[in-house]
N, C-alpha and C. Protein backbone atom coordinates (compact mmCIF):
# COMPACT_ATOMS: atom_id res chain seq x y z
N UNK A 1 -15.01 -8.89 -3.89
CA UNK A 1 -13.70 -8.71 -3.27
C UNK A 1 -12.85 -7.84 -4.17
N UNK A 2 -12.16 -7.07 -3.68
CA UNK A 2 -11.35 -5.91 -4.55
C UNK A 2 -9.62 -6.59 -4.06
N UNK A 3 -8.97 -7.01 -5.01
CA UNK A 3 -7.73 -7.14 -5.38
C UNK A 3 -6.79 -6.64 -5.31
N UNK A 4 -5.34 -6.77 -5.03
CA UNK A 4 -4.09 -5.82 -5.08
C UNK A 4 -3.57 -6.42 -6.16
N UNK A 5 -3.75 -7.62 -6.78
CA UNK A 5 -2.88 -7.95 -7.12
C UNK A 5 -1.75 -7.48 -8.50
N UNK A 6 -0.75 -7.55 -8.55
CA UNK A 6 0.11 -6.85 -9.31
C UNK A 6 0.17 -5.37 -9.54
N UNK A 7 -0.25 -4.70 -8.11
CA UNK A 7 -0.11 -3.64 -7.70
C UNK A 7 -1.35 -3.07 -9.11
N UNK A 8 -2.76 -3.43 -8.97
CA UNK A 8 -3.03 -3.15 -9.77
C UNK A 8 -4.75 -2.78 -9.06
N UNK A 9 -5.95 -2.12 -8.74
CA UNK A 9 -6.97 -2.47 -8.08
C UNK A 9 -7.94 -3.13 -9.16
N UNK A 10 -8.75 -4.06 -8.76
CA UNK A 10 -9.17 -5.15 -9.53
C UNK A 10 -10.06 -5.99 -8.82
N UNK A 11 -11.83 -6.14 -9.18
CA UNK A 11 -12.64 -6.99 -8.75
C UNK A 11 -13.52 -7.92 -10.01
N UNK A 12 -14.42 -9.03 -9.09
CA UNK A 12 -14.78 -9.66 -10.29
C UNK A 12 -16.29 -8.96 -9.40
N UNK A 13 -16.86 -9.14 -10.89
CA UNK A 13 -18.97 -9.03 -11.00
C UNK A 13 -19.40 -9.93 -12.36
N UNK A 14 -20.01 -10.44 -11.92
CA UNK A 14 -20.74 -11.56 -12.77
C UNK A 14 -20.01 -12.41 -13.06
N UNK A 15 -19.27 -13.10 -13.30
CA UNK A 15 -17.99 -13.78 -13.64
C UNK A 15 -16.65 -12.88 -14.32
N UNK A 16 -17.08 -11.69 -14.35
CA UNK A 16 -16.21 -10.70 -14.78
C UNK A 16 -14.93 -9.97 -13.95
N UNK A 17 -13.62 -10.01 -14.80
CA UNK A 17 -12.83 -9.32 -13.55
C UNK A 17 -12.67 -7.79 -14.51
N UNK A 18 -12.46 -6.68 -13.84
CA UNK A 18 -12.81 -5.35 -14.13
C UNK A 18 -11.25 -5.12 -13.22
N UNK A 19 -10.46 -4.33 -14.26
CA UNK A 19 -8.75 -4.09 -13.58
C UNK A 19 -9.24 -2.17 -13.99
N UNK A 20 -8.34 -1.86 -13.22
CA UNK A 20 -8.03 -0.72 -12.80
C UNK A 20 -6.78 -0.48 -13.48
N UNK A 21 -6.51 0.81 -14.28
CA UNK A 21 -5.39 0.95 -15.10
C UNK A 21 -4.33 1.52 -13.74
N UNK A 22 -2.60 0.50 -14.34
CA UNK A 22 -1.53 0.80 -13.56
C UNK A 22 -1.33 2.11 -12.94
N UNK A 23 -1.76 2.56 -11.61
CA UNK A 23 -1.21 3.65 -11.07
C UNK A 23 -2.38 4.22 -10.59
N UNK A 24 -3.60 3.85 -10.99
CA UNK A 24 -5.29 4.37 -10.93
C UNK A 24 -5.11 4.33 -8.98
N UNK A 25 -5.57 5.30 -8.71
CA UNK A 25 -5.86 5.12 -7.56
C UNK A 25 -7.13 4.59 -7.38
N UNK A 26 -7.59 4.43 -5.66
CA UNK A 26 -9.04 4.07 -5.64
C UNK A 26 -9.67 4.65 -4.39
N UNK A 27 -10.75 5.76 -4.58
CA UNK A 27 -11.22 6.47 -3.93
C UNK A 27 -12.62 5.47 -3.01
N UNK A 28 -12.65 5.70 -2.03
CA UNK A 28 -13.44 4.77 -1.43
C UNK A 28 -14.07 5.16 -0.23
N UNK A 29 -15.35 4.50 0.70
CA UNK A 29 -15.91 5.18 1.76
C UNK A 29 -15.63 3.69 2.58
N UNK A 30 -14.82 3.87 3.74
CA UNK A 30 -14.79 2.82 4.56
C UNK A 30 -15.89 2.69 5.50
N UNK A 31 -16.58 1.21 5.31
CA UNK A 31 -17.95 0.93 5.75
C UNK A 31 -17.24 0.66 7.37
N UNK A 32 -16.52 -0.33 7.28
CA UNK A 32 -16.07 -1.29 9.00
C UNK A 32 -14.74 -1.76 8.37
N UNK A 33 -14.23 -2.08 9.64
CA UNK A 33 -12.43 -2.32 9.53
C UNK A 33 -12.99 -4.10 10.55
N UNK A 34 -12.55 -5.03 9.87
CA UNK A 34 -12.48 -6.37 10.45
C UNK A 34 -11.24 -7.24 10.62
N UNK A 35 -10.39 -7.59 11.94
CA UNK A 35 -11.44 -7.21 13.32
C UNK A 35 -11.17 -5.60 13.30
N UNK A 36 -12.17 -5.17 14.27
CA UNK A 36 -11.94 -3.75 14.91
C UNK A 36 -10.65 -3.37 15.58
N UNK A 37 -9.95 -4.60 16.22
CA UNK A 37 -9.04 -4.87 17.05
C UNK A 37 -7.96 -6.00 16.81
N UNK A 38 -6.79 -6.00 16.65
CA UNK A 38 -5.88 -7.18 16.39
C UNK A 38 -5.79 -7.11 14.78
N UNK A 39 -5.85 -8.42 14.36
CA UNK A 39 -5.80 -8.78 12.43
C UNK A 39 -6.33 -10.70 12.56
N UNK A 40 -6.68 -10.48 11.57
CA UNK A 40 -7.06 -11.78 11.38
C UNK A 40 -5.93 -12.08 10.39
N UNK A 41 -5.61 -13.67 10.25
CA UNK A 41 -4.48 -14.22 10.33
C UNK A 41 -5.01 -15.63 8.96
N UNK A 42 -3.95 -15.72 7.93
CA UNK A 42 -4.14 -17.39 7.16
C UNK A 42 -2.89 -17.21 6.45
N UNK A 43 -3.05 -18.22 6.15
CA UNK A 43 -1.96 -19.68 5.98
C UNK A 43 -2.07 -20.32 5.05
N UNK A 44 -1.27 -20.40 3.80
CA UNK A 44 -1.19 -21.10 2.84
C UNK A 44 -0.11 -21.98 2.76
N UNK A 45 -0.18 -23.73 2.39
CA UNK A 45 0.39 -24.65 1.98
C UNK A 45 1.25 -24.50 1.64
N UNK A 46 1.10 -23.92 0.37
CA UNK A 46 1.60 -23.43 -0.69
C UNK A 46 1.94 -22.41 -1.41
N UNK A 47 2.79 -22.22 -1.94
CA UNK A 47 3.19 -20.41 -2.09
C UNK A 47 2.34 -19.94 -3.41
N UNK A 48 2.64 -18.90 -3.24
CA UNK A 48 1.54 -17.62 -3.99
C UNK A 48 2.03 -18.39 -5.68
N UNK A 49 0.79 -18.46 -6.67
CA UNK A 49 0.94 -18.60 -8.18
C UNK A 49 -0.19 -17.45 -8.73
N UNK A 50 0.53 -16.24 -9.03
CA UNK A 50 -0.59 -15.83 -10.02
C UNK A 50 -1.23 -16.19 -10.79
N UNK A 51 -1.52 -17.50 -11.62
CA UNK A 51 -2.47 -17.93 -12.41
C UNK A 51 -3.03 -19.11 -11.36
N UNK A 52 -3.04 -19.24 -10.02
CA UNK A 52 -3.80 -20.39 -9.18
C UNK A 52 -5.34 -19.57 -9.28
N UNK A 53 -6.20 -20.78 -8.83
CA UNK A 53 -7.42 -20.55 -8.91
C UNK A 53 -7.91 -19.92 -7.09
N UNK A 54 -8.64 -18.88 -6.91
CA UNK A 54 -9.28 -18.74 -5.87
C UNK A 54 -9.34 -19.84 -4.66
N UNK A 55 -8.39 -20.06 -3.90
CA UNK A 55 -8.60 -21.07 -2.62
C UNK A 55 -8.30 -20.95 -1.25
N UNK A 56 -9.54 -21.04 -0.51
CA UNK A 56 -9.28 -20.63 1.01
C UNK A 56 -8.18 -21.37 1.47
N UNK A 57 -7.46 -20.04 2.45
CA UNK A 57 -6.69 -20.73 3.34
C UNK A 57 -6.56 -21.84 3.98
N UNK A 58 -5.24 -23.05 4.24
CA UNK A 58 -5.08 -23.90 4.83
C UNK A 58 -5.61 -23.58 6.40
N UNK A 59 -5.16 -22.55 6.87
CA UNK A 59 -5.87 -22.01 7.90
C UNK A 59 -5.84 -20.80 8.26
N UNK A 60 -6.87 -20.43 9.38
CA UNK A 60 -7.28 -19.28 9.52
C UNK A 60 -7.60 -18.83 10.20
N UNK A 61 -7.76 -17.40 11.01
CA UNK A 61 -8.12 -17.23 12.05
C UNK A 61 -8.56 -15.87 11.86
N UNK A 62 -10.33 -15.75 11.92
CA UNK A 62 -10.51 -14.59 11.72
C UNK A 62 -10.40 -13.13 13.29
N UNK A 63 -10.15 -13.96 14.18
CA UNK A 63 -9.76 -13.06 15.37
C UNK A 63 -8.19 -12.61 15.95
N UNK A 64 -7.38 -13.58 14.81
CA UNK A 64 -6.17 -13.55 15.45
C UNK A 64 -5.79 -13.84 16.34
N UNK A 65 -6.52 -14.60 17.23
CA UNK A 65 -6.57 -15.44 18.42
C UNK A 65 -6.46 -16.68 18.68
N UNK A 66 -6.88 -17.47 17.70
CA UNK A 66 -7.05 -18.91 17.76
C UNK A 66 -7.46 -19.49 16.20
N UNK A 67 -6.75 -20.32 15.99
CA UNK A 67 -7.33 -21.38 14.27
C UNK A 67 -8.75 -21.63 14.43
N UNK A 68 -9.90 -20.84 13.10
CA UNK A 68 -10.85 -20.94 13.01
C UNK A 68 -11.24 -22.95 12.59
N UNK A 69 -12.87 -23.12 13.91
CA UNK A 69 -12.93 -24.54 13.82
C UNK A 69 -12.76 -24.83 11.94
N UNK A 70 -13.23 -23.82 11.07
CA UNK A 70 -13.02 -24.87 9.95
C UNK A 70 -12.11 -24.93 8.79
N UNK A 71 -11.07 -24.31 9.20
CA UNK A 71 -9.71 -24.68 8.94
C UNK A 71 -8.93 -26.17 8.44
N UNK A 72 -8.97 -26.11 7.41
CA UNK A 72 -8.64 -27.70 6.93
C UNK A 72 -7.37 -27.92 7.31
N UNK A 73 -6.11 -27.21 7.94
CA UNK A 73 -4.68 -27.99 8.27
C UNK A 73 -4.15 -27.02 9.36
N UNK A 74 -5.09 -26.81 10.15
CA UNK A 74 -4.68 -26.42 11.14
C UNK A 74 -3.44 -26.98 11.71
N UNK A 75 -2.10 -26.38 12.11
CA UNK A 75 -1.03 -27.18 12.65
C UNK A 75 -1.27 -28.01 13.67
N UNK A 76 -0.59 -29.16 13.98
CA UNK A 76 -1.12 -30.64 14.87
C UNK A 76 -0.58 -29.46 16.33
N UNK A 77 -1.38 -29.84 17.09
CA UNK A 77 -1.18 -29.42 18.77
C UNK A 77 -1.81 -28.09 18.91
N UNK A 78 -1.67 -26.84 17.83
CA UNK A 78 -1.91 -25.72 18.16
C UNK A 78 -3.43 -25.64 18.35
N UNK A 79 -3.10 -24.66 19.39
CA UNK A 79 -4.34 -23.96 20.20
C UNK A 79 -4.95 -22.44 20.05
N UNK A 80 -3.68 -22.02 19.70
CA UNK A 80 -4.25 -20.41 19.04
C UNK A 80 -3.03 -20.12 18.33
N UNK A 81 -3.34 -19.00 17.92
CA UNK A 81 -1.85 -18.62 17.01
C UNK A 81 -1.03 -18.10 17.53
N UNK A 82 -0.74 -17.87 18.98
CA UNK A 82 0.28 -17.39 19.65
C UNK A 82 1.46 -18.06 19.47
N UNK A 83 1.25 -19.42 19.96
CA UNK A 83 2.11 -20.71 19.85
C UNK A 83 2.02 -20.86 18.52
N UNK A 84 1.59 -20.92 17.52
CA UNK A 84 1.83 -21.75 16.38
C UNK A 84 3.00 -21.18 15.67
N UNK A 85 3.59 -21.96 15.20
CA UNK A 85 5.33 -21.71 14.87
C UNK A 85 5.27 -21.30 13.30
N UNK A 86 4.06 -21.00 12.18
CA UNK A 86 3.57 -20.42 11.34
C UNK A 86 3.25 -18.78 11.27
N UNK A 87 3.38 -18.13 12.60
CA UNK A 87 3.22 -17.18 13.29
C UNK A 87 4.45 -16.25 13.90
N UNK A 88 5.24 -17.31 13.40
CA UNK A 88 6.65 -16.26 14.08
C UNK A 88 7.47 -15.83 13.37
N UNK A 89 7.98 -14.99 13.44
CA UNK A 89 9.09 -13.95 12.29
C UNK A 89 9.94 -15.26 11.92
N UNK A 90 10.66 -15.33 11.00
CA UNK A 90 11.59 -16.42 10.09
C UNK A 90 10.59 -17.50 9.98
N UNK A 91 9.39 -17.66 9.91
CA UNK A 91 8.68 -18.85 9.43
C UNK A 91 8.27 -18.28 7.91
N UNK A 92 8.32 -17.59 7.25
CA UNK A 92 7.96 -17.32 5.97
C UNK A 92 9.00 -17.47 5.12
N UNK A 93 8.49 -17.78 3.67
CA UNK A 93 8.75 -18.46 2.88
C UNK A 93 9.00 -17.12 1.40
N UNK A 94 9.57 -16.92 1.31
CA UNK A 94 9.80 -15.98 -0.24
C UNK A 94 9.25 -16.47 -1.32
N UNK A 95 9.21 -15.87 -2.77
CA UNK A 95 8.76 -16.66 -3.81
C UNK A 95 9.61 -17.17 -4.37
N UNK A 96 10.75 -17.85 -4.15
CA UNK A 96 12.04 -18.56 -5.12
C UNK A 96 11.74 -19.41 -3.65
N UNK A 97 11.11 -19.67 -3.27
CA UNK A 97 11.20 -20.68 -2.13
C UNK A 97 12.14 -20.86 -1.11
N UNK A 98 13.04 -19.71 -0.91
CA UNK A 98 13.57 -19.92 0.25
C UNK A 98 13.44 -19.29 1.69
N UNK A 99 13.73 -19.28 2.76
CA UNK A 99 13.37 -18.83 4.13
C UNK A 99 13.50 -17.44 3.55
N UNK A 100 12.42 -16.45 4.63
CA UNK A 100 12.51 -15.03 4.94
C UNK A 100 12.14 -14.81 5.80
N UNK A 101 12.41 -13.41 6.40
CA UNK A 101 12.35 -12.84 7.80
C UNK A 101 11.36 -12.96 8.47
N UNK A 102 9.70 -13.17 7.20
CA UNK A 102 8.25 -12.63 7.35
C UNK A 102 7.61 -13.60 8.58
N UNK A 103 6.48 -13.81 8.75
CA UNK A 103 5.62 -14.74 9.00
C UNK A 103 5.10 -15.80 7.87
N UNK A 104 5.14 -16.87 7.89
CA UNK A 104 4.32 -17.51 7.06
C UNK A 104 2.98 -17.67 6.80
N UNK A 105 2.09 -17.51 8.35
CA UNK A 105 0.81 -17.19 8.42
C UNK A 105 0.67 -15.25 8.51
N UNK A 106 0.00 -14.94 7.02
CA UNK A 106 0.12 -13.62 6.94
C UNK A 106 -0.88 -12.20 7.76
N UNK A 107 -0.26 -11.35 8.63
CA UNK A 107 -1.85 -10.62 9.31
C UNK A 107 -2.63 -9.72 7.87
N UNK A 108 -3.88 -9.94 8.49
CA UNK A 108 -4.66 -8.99 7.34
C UNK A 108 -5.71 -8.34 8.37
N UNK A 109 -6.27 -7.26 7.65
CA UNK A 109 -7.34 -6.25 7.94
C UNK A 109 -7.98 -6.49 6.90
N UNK A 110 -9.59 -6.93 6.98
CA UNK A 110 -10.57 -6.88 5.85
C UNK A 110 -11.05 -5.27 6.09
N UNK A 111 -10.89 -4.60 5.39
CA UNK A 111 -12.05 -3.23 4.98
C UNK A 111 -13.14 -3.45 3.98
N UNK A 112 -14.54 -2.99 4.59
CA UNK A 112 -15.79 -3.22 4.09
C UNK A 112 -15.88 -2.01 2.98
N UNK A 113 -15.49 -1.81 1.83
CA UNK A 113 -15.95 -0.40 1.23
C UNK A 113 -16.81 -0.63 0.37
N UNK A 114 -17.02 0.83 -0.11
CA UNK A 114 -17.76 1.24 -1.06
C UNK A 114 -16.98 2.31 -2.08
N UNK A 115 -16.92 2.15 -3.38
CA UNK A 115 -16.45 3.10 -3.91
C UNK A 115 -16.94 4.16 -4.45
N UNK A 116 -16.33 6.13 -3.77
CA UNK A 116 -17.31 7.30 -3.79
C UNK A 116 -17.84 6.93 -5.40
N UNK A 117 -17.28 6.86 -6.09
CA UNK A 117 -18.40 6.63 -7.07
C UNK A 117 -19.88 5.95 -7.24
N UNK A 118 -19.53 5.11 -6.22
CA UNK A 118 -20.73 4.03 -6.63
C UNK A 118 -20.87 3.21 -5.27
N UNK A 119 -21.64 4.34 -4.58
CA UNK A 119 -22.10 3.96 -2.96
C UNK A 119 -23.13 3.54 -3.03
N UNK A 120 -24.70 3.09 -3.84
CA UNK A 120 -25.59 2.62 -3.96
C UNK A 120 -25.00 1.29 -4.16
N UNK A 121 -24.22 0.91 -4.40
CA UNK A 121 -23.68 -0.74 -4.83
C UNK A 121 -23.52 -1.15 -3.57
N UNK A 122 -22.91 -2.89 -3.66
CA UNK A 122 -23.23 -3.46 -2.30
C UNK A 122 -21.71 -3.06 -2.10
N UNK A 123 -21.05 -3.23 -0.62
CA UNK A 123 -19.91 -3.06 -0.36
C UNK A 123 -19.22 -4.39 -0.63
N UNK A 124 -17.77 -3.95 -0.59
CA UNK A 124 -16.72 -5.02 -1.30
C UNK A 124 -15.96 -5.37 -0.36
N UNK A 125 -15.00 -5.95 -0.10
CA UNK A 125 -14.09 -6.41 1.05
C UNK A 125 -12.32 -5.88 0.36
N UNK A 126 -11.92 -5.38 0.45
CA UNK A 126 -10.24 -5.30 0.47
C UNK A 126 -9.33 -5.70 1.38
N UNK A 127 -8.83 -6.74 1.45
CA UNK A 127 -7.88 -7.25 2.25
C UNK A 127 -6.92 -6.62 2.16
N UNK A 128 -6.27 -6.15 3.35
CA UNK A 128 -5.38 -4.94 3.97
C UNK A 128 -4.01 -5.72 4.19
N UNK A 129 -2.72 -6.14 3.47
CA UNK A 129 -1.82 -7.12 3.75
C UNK A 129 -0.89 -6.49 5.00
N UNK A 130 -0.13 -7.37 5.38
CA UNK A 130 0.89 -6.78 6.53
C UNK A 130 1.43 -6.07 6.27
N UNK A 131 2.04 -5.40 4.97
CA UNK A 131 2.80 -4.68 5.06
C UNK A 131 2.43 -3.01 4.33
N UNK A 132 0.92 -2.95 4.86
CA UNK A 132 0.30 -1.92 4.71
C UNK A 132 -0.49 -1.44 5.74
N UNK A 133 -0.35 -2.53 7.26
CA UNK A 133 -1.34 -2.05 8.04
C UNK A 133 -0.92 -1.17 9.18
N UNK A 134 0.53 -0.41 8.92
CA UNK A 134 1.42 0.70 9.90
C UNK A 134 0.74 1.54 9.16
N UNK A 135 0.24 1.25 7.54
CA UNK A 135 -0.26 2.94 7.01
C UNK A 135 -1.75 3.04 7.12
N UNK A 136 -2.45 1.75 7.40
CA UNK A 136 -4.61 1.68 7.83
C UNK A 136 -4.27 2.62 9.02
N UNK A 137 -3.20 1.75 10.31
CA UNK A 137 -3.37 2.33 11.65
C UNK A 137 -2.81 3.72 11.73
N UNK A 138 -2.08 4.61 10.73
CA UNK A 138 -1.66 5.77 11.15
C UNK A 138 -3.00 6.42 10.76
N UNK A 139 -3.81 5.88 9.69
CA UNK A 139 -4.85 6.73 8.99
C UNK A 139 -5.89 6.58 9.98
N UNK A 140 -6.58 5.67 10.62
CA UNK A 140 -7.28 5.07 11.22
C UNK A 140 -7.20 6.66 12.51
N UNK A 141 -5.46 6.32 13.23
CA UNK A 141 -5.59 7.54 14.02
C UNK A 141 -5.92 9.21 13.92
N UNK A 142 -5.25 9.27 13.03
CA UNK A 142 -5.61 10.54 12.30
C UNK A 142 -7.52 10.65 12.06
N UNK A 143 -8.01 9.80 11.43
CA UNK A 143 -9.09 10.61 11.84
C UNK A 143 -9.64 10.59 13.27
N UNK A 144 -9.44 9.89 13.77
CA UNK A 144 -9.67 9.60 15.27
C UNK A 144 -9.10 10.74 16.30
N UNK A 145 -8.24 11.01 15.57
CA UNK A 145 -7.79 12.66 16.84
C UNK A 145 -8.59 13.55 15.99
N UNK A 146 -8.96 13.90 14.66
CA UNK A 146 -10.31 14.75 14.56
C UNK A 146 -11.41 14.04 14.73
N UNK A 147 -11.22 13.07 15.20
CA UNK A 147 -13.30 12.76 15.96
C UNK A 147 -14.06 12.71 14.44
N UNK A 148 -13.80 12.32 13.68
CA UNK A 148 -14.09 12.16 11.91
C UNK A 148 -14.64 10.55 12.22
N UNK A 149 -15.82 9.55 11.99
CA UNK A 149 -15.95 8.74 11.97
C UNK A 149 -15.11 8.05 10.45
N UNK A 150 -14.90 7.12 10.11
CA UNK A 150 -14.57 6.65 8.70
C UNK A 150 -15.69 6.52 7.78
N UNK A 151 -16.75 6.38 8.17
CA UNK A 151 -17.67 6.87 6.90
C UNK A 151 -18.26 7.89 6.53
N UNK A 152 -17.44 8.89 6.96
CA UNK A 152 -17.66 10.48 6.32
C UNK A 152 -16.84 10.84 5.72
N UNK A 153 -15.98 9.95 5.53
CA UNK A 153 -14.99 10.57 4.66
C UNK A 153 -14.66 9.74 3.45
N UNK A 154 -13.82 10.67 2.10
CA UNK A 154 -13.88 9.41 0.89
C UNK A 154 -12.17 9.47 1.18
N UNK A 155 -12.09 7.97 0.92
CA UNK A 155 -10.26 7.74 1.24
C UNK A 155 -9.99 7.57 0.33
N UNK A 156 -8.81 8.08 -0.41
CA UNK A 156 -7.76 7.63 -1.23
C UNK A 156 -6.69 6.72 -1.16
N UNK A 157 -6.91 5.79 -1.61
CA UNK A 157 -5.98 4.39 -1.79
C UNK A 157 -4.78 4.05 -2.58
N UNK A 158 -3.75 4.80 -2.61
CA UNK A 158 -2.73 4.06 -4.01
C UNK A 158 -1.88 3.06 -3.32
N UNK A 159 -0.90 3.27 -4.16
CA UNK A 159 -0.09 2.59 -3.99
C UNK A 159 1.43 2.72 -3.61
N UNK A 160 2.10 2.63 -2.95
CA UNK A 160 3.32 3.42 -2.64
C UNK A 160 4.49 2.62 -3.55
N UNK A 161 5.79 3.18 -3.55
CA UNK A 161 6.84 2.30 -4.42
C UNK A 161 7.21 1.10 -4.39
N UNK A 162 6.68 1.36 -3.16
CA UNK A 162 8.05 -0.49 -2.94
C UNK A 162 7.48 -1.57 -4.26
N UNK A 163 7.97 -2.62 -4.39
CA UNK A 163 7.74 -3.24 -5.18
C UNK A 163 7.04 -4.61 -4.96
N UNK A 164 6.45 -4.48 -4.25
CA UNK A 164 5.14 -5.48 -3.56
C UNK A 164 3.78 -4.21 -3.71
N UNK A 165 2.65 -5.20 -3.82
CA UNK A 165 1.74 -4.21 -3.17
C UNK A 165 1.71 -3.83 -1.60
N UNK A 166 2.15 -2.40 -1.62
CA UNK A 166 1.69 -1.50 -0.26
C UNK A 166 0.68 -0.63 0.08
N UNK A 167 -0.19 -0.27 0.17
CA UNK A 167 -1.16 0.71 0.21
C UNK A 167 -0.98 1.62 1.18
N UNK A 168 -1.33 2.94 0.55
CA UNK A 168 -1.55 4.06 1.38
C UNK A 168 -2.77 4.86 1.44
N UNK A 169 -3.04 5.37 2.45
CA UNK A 169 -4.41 5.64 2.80
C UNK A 169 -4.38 7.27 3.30
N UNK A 170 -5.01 7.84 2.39
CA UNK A 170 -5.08 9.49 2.66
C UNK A 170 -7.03 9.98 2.32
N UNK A 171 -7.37 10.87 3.09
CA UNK A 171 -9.10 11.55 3.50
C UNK A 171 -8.79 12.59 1.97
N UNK A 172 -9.76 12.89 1.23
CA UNK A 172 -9.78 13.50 0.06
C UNK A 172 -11.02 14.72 0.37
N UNK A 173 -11.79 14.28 0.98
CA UNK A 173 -12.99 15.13 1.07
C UNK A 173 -13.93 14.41 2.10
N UNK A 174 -15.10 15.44 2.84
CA UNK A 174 -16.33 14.77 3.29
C UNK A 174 -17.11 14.86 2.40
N UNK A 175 -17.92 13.66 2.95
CA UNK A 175 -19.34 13.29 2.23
C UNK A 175 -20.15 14.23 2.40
N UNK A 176 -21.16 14.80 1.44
CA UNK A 176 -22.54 15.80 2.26
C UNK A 176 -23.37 14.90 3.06
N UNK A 177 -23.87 15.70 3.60
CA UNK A 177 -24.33 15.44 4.73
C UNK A 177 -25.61 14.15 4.43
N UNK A 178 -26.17 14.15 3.29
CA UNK A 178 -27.06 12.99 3.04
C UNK A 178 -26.46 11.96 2.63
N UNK A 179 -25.17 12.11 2.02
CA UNK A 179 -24.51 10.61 1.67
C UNK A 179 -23.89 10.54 2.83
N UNK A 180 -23.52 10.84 3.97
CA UNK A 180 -22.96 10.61 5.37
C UNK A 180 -23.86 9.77 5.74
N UNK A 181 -24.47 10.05 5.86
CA UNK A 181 -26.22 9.63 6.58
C UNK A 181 -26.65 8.40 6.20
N UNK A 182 -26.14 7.72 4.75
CA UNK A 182 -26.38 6.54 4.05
C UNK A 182 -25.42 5.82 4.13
N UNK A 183 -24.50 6.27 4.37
CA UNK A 183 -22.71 5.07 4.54
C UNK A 183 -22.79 4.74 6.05
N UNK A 184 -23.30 5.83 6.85
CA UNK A 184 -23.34 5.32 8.23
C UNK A 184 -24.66 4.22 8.60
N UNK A 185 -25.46 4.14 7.67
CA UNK A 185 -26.87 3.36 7.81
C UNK A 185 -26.25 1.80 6.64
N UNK A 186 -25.47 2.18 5.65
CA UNK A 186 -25.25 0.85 5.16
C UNK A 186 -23.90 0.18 6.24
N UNK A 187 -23.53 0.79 6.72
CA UNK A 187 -22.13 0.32 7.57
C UNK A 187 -22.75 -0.31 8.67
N UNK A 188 -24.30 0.14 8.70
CA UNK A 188 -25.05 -0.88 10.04
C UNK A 188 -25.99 -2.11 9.80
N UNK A 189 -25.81 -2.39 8.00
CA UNK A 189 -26.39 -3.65 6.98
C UNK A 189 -26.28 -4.51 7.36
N UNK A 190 -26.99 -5.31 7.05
CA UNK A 190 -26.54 -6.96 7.48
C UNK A 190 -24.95 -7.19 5.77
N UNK A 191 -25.48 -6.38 4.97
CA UNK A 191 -24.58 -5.98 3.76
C UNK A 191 -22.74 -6.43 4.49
């Protein structure tokens, strides 16, 4: 899994976490965008601690449609996340703990990549937060009115100012034509 955290890019391998120096961009080949359609959706208890340990969501919904069956606190009555009152603008929570405008249950886009450096490796997952996915879907279109699939191309990832992590997403170059040929065959992996 590849990291935003503290506006910084950052994964673990072997028990190892490997940070990306402040401002490093991250060049990458997008394998699949999950879902294809909508965002998948979770929910934490409890608010964000940078030194907390790795823990799945209270709940979750990887279609954005409905609380996945194994969701440990799914809200009592809800049926999908339309209705669930975790889901609606002023249900989020700031980090000094008081109300904000946001959602409390946050949307995300998983992207499957690979980084152009090191496309023989297995692909990684980057979770795409809400308030970066007006800049996936403008990029997303853009190559889509040039008829460009996303794994022909290497994307550039930084980071924009605001003072949260935001990501921005800009095409740097195509792949030749034999590493095209291998991102479009690992993007069809069980990987």
């Amino acid at each position: 899994k590849m990291s935003i955290k503290g506006k910084q890019f950052r994964y673990m391998k072997d028990d190892k976490e490997f940070v990306y120096p402040m401002g490093s961009a991250l060049d990458i080949i997008i394998l699949a965008v999950d879902p294809e359609q909508g965002v998948s959706k979770s929910w934490y208890s409890t608010n964000y601690s940078e030194n907390a340990e790795f823990t799945l969501p209270d709940c979750f919904s990887s279609d954005g449609i409905r609380p996945d069956p194994q969701a440990a606190m799914t809200p009592p009555n809800v049926r999908s996340c339309a209705e669930c009152p975790k889901n609606a603008f002023g249900s989020g929570i700031d980090s000094s703990g008081k109300a904000s405008k946001g959602k409390a249950c946050a949307d995300v886009k998983n992207l499957f990549i690979v980084e152009s450096s090191a496309m023989g490796e297995s692909p990684m997952v980057l979770r795409v937060p809400a308030t970066s996915l007006k800049a996936l879907s403008n990029y997303g279109r853009l190559l889509a009115k040039q008829r460009v699939p996303m794994q022909l191309v290497v994307t550039r990832v930084t980071f924009t100012d605001a003072t949260h992590p935001q990501l921005e997403f800009n095409p740097i170059n195509f792949l030749s034509a034999e590493d095209a040929k291998a991102m479009v065959e690992k993007s069809k992996s069980e990987d």
